[in-house]
C-alpha atoms as a PDB file:
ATOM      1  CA  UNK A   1      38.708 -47.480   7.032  1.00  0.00           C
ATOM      2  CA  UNK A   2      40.770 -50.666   7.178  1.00  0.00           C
ATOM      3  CA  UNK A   3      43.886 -48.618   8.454  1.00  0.00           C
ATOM      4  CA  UNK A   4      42.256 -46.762  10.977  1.00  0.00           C
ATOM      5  CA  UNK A   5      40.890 -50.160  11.842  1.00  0.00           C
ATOM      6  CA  UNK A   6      44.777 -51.293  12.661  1.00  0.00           C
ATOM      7  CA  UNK A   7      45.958 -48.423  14.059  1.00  0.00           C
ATOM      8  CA  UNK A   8      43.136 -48.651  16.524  1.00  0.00           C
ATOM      9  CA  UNK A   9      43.918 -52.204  17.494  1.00  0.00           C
ATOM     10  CA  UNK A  10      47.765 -51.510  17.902  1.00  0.00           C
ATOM     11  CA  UNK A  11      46.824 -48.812  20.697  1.00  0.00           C
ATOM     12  CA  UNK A  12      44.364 -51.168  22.259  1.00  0.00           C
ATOM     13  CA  UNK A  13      41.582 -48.466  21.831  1.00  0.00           C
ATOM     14  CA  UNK A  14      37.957 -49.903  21.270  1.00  0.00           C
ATOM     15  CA  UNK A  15      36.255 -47.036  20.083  1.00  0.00           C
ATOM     16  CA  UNK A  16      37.679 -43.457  18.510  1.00  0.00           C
ATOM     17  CA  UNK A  17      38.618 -40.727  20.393  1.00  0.00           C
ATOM     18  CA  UNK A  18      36.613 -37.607  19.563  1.00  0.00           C
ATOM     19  CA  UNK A  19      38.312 -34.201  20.412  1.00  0.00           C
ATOM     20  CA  UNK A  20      35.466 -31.236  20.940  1.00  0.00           C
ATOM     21  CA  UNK A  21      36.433 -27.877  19.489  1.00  0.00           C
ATOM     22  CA  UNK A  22      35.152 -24.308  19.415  1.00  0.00           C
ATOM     23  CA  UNK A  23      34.303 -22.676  16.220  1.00  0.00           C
ATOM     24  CA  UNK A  24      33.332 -19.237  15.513  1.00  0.00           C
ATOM     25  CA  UNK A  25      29.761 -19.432  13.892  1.00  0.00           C
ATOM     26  CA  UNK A  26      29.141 -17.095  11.402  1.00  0.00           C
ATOM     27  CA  UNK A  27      25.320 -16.181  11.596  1.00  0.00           C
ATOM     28  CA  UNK A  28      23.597 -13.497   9.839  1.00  0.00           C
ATOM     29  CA  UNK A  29      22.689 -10.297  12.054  1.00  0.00           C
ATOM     30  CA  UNK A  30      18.898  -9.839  12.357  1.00  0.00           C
ATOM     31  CA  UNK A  31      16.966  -7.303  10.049  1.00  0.00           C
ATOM     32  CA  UNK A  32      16.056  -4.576  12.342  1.00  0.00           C
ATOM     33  CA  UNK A  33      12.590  -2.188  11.372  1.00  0.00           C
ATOM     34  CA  UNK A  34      13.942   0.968  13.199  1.00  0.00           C
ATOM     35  CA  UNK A  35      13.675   2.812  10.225  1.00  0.00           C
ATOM     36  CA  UNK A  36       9.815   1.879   9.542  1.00  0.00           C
ATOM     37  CA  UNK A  37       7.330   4.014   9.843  1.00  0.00           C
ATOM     38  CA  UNK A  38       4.128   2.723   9.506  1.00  0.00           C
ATOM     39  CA  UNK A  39       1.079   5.540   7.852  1.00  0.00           C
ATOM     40  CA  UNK A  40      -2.242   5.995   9.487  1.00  0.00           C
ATOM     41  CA  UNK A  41      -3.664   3.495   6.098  1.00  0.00           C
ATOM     42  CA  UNK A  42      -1.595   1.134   5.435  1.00  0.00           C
ATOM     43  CA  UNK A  43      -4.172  -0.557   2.298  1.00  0.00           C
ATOM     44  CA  UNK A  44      -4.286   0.752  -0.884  1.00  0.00           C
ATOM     45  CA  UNK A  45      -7.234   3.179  -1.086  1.00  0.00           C
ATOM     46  CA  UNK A  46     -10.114   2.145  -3.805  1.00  0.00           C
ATOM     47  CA  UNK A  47     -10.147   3.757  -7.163  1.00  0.00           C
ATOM     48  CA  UNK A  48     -12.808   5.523  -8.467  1.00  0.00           C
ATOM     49  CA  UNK A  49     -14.195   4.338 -11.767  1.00  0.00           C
ATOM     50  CA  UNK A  50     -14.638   8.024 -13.237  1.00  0.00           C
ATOM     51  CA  UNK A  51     -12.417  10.545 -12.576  1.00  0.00           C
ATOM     52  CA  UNK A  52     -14.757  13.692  -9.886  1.00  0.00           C
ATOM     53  CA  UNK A  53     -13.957  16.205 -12.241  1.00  0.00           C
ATOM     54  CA  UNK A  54     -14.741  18.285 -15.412  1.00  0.00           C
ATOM     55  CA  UNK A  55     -12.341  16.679 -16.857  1.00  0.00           C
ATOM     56  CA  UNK A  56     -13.965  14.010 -17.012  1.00  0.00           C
ATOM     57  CA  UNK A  57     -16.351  14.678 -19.487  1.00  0.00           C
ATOM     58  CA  UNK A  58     -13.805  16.184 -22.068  1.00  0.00           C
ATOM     59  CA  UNK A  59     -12.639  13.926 -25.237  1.00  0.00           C
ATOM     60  CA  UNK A  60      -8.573  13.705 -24.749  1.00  0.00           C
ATOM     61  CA  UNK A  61      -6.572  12.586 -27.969  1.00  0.00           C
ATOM     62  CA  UNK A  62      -4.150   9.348 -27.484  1.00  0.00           C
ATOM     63  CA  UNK A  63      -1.345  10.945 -25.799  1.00  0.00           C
ATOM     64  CA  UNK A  64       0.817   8.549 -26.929  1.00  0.00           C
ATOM     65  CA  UNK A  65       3.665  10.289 -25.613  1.00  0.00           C
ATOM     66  CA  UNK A  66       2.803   9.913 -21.972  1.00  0.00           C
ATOM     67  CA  UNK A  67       3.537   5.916 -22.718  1.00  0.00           C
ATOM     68  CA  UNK A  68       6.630   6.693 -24.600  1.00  0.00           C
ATOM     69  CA  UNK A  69      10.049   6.684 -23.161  1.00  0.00           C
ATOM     70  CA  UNK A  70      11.650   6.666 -19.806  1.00  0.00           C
ATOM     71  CA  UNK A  71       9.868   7.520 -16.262  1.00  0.00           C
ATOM     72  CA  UNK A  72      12.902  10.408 -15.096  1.00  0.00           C
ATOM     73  CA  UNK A  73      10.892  11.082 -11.774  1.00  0.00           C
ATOM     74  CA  UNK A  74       8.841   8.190 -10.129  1.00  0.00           C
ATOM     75  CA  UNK A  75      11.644   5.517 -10.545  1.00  0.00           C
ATOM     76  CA  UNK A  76      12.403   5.144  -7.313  1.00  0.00           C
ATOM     77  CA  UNK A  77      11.631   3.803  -4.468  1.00  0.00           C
ATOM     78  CA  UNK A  78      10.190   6.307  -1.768  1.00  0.00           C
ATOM     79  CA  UNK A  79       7.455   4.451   1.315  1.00  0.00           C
ATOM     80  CA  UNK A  80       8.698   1.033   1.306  1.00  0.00           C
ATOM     81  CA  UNK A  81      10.990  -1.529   0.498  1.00  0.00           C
ATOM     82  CA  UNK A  82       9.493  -3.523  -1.963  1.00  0.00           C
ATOM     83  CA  UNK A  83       7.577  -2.616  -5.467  1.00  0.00           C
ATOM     84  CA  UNK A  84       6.527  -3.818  -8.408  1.00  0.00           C
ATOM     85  CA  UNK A  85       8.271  -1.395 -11.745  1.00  0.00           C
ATOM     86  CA  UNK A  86       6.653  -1.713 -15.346  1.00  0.00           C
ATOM     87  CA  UNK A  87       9.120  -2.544 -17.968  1.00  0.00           C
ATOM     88  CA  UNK A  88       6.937  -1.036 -20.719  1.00  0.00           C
ATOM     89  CA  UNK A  89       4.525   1.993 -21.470  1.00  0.00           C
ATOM     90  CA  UNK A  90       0.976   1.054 -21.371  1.00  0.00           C
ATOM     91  CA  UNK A  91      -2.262   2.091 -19.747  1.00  0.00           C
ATOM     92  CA  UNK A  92      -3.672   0.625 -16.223  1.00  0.00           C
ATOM     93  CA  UNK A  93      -7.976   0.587 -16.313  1.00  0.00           C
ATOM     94  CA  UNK A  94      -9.990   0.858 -12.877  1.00  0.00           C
ATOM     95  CA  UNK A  95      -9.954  -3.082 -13.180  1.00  0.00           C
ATOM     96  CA  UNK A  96      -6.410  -3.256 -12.701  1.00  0.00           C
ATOM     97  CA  UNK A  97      -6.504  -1.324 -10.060  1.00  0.00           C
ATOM     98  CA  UNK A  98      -8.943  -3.319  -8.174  1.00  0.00           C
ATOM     99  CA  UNK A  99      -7.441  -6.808  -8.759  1.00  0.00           C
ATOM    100  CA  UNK A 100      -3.773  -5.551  -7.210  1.00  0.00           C
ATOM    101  CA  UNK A 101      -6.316  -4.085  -3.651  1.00  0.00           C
ATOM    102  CA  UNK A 102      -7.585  -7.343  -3.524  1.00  0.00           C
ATOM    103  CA  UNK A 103      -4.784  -9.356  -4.306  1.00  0.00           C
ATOM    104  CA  UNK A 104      -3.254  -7.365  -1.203  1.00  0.00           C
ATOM    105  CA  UNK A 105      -5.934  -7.043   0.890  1.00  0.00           C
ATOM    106  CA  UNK A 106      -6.697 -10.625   0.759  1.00  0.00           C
ATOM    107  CA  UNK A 107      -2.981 -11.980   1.224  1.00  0.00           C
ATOM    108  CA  UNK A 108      -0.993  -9.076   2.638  1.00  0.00           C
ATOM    109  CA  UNK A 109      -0.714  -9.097   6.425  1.00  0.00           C
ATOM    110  CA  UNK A 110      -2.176  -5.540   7.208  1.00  0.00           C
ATOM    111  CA  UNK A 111      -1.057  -5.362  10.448  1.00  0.00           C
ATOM    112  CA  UNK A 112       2.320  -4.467   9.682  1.00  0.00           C
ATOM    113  CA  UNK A 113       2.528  -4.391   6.164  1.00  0.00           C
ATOM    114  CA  UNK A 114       1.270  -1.444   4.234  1.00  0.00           C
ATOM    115  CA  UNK A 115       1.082  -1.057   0.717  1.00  0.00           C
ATOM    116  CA  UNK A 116       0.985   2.645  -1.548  1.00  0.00           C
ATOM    117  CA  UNK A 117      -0.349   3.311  -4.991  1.00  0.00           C
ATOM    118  CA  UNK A 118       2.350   5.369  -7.094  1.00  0.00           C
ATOM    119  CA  UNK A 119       0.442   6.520 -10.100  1.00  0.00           C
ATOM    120  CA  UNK A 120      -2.596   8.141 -10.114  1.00  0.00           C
ATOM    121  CA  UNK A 121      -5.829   7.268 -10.986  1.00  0.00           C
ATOM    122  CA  UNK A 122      -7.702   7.094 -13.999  1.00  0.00           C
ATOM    123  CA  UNK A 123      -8.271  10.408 -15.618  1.00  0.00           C
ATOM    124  CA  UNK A 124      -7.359   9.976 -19.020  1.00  0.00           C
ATOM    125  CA  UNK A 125     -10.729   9.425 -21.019  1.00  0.00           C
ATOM    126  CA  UNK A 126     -10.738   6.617 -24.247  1.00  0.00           C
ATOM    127  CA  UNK A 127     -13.156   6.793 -26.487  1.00  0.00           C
ATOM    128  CA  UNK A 128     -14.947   4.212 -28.921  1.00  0.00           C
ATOM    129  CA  UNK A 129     -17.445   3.199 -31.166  1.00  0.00           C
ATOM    130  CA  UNK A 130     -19.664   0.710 -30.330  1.00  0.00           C
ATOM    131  CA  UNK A 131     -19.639  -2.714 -32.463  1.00  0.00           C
ATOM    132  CA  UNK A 132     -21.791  -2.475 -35.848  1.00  0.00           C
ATOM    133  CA  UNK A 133     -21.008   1.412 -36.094  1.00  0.00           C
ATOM    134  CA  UNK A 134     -20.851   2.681 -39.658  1.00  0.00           C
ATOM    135  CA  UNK A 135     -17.965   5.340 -39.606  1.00  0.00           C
ATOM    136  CA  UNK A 136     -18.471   8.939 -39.713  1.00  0.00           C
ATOM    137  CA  UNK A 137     -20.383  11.348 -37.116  1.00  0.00           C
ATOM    138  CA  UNK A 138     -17.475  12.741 -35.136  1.00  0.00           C
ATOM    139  CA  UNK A 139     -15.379  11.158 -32.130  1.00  0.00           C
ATOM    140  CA  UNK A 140     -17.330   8.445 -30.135  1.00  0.00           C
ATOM    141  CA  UNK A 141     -18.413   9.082 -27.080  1.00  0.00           C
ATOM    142  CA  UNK A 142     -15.915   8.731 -23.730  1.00  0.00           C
ATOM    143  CA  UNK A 143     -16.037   4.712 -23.486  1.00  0.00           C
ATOM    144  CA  UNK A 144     -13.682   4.417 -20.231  1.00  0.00           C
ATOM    145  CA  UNK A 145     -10.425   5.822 -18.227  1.00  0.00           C
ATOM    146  CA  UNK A 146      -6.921   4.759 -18.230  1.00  0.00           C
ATOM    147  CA  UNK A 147      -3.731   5.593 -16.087  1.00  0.00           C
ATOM    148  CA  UNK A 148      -0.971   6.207 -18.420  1.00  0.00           C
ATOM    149  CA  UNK A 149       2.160   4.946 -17.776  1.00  0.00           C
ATOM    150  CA  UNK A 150       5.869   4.781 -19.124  1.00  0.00           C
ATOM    151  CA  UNK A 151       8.719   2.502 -18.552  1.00  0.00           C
ATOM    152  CA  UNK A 152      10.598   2.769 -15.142  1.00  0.00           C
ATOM    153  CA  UNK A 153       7.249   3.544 -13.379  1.00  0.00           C
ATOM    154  CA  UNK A 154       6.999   2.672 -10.072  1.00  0.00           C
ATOM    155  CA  UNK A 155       3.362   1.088  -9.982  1.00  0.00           C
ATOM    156  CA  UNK A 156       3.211   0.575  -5.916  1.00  0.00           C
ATOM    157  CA  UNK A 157       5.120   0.045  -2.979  1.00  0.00           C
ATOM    158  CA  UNK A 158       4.663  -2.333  -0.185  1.00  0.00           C
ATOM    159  CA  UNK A 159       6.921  -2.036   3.342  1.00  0.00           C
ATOM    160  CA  UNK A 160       6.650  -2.392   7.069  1.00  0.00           C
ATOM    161  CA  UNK A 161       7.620  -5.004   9.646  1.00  0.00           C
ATOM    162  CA  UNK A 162       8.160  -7.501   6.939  1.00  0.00           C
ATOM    163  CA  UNK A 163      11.143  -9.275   5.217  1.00  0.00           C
ATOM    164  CA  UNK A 164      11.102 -10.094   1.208  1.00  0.00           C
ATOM    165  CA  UNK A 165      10.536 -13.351   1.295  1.00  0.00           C
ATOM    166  CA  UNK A 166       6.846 -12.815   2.790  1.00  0.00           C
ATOM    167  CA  UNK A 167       5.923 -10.644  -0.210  1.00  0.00           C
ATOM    168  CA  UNK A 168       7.256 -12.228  -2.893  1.00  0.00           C
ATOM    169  CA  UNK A 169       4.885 -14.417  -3.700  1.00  0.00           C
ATOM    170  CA  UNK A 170       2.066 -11.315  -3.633  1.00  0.00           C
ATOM    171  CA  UNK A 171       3.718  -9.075  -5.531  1.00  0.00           C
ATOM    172  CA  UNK A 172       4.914 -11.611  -8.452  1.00  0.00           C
ATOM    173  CA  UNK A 173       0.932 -11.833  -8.413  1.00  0.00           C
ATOM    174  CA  UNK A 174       0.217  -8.402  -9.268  1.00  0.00           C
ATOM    175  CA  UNK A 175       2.881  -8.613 -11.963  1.00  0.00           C
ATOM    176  CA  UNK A 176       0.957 -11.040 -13.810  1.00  0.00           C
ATOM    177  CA  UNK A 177      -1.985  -8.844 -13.004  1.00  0.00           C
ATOM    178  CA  UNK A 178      -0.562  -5.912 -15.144  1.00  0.00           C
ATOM    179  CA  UNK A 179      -1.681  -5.484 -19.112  1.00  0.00           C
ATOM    180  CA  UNK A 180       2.430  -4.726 -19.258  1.00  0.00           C
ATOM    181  CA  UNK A 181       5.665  -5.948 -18.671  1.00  0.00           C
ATOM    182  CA  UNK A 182       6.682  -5.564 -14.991  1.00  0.00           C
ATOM    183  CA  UNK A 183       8.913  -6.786 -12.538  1.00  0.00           C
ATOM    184  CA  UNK A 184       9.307  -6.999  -8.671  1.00  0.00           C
ATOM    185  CA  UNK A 185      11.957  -4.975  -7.172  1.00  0.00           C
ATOM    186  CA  UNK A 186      13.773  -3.743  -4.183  1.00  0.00           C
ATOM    187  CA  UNK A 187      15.322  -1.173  -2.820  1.00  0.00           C
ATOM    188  CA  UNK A 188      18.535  -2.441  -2.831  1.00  0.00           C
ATOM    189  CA  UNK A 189      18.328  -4.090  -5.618  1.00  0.00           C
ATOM    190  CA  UNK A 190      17.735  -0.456  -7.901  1.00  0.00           C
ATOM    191  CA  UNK A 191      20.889   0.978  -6.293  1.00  0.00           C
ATOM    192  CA  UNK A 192      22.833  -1.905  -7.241  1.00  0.00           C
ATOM    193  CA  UNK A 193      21.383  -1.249 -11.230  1.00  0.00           C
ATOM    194  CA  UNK A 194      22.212   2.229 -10.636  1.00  0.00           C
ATOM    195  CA  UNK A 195      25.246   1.440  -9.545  1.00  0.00           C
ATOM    196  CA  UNK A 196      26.490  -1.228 -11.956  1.00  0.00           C
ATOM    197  CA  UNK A 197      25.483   1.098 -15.099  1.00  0.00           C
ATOM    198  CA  UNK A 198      27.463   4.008 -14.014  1.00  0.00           C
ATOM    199  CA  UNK A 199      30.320   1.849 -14.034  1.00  0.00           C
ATOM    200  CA  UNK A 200      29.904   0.283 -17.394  1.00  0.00           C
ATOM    201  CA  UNK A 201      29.169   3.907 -18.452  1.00  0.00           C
ATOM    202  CA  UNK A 202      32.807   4.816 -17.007  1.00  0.00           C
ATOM    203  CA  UNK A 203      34.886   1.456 -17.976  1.00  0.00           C
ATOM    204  CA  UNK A 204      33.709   1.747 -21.607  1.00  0.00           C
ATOM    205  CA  UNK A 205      36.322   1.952 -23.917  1.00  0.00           C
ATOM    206  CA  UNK A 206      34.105   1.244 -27.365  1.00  0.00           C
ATOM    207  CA  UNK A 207      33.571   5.219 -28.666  1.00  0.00           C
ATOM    208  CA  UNK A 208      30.976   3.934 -31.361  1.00  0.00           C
ATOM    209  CA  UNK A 209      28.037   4.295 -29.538  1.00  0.00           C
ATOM    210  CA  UNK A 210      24.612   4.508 -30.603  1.00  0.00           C
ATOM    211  CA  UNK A 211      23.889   8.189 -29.580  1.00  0.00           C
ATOM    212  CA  UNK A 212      27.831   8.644 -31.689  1.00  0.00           C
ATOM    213  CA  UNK A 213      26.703   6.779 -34.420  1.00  0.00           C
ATOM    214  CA  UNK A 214      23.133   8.777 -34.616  1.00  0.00           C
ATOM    215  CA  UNK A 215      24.801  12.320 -34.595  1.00  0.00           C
ATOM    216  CA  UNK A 216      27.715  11.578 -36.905  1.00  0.00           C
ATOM    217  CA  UNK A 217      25.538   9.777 -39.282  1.00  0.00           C
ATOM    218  CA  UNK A 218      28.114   6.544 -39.692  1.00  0.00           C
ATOM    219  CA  UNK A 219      27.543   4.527 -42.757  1.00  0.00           C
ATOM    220  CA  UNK A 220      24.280   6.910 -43.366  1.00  0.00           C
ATOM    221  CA  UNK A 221      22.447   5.559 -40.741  1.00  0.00           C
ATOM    222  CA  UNK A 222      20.427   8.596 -40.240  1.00  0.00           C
ATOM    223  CA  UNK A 223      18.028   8.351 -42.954  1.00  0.00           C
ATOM    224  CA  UNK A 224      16.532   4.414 -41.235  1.00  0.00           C
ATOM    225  CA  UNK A 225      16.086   6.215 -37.907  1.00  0.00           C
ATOM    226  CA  UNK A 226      13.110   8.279 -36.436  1.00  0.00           C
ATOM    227  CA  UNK A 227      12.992  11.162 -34.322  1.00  0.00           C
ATOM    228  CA  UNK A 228      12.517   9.391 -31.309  1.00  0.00           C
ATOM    229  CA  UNK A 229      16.039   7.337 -31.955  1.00  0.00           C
ATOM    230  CA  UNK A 230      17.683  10.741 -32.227  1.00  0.00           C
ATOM    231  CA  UNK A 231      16.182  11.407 -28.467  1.00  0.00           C
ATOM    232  CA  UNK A 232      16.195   8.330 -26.344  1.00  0.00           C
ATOM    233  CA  UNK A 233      18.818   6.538 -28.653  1.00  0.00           C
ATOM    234  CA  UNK A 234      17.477   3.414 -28.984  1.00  0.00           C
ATOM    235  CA  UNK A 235      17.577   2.575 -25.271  1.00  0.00           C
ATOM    236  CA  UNK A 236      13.175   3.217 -25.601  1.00  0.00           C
ATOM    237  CA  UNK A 237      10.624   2.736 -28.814  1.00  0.00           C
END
């Protein structure tokens, strides 16, 4: 400071000289919503506590498989751009349902947001005995119905004229909301996963593998695993 100073006192200049230059400003382009398309109901319709069916009144085993594993078919994104995917298998009752339509009704600008169930609704009939029941006398009677779901399930989609940041907030919400794991996701950011696990798949140079391993039966490992290691190889429980 003490030079410039000087050298401004040599050239009998009493204040600096400032020298205005262009710059090329690099600014984001604006999201368009040219590809929206906004659906006749754009809330999430209300659930029915009991399934209008037949079905309804018939006493279903566990189904434990229909939590178990991978979801191969709803796993993506289809309406909108935004979501919320469970991380685990679990079951969704009619009160889950209603607390994510009114977190969204309440907080979700309708207008041009919209906002899609992706699993359907409760059909699956649990049974129980009530508290103080000696055991005996057959199955219980039908005690409530649940929404099986497995891991990768898309559980709802939200889209429209509106940019992630305005959702965020809702959707981390309903995660909390869920009796699961879940997470909030995007469209893009699913084909990036996609994307970065099909390269791994490709760069990987280690040939022991777990699904190598499991049908080669290194170091005997075959008689600690179950038959479900032998099918999703250890990626699911």
């Amino acid at each position: 400071m003490q030079a410039l100073r000087k050298s401004l006192h040599l050239l009998n200049v009493t204040s600096p000289v400032c020298v205005q230059v262009a710059t090329v400003m690099r600014c984001k382009m604006p999201v368009t919503f040219d590809h929206v398309e906004m659906p006749e109901k754009n809330r999430p319709r209300i659930i029915d506590k009991t399934p209008n069916s037949v079905r309804a009144q018939i006493k279903m085993p566990k189904l434990l498989d229909r939590m178990r594993g991978p979801e191969e078919n709803h796993n993506r994104l289809i309406y909108g751009e935004f979501g919320v995917q469970a991380l685990q298998g679990g079951r969704l009752r009619h009160g889950h349902f209603e607390a994510m339509r009114i977190q969204l009704v309440r907080n979700m600008n309708t207008k041009k947001c919209f906002a899609h169930y992706r699993v359907d609704p409760v059909w699956q009939g649990v049974t129980k005995k009530p508290i103080g029941h000696r055991g005996g006398g057959g199955k219980p009677n039908i005690k409530y119905f649940v929404t099986p779901v497995k891991e990768g399930r898309i559980i709802l989609e939200v889209g429209g004229y509106c940019m992630f940041e305005e959702v965020e907030s809702i959707l981390k919400v309903i995660v909390n909301l869920l009796p699961f794991k879940a997470r909030v996701v995007t469209r893009q950011l699913l084909e990036n996963e996609k994307g970065e696990e099909e390269r791994l798949a490709k760069l990987n140079q280690n040939p022991f593998t777990f699904e190598y391993c499991a049908k080669n039966n290194i170091n005997n490992i075959q008689r600690w695993l179950s038959p479900y290691d032998f099918k999703y190889f250890g990626r699911y429980r």
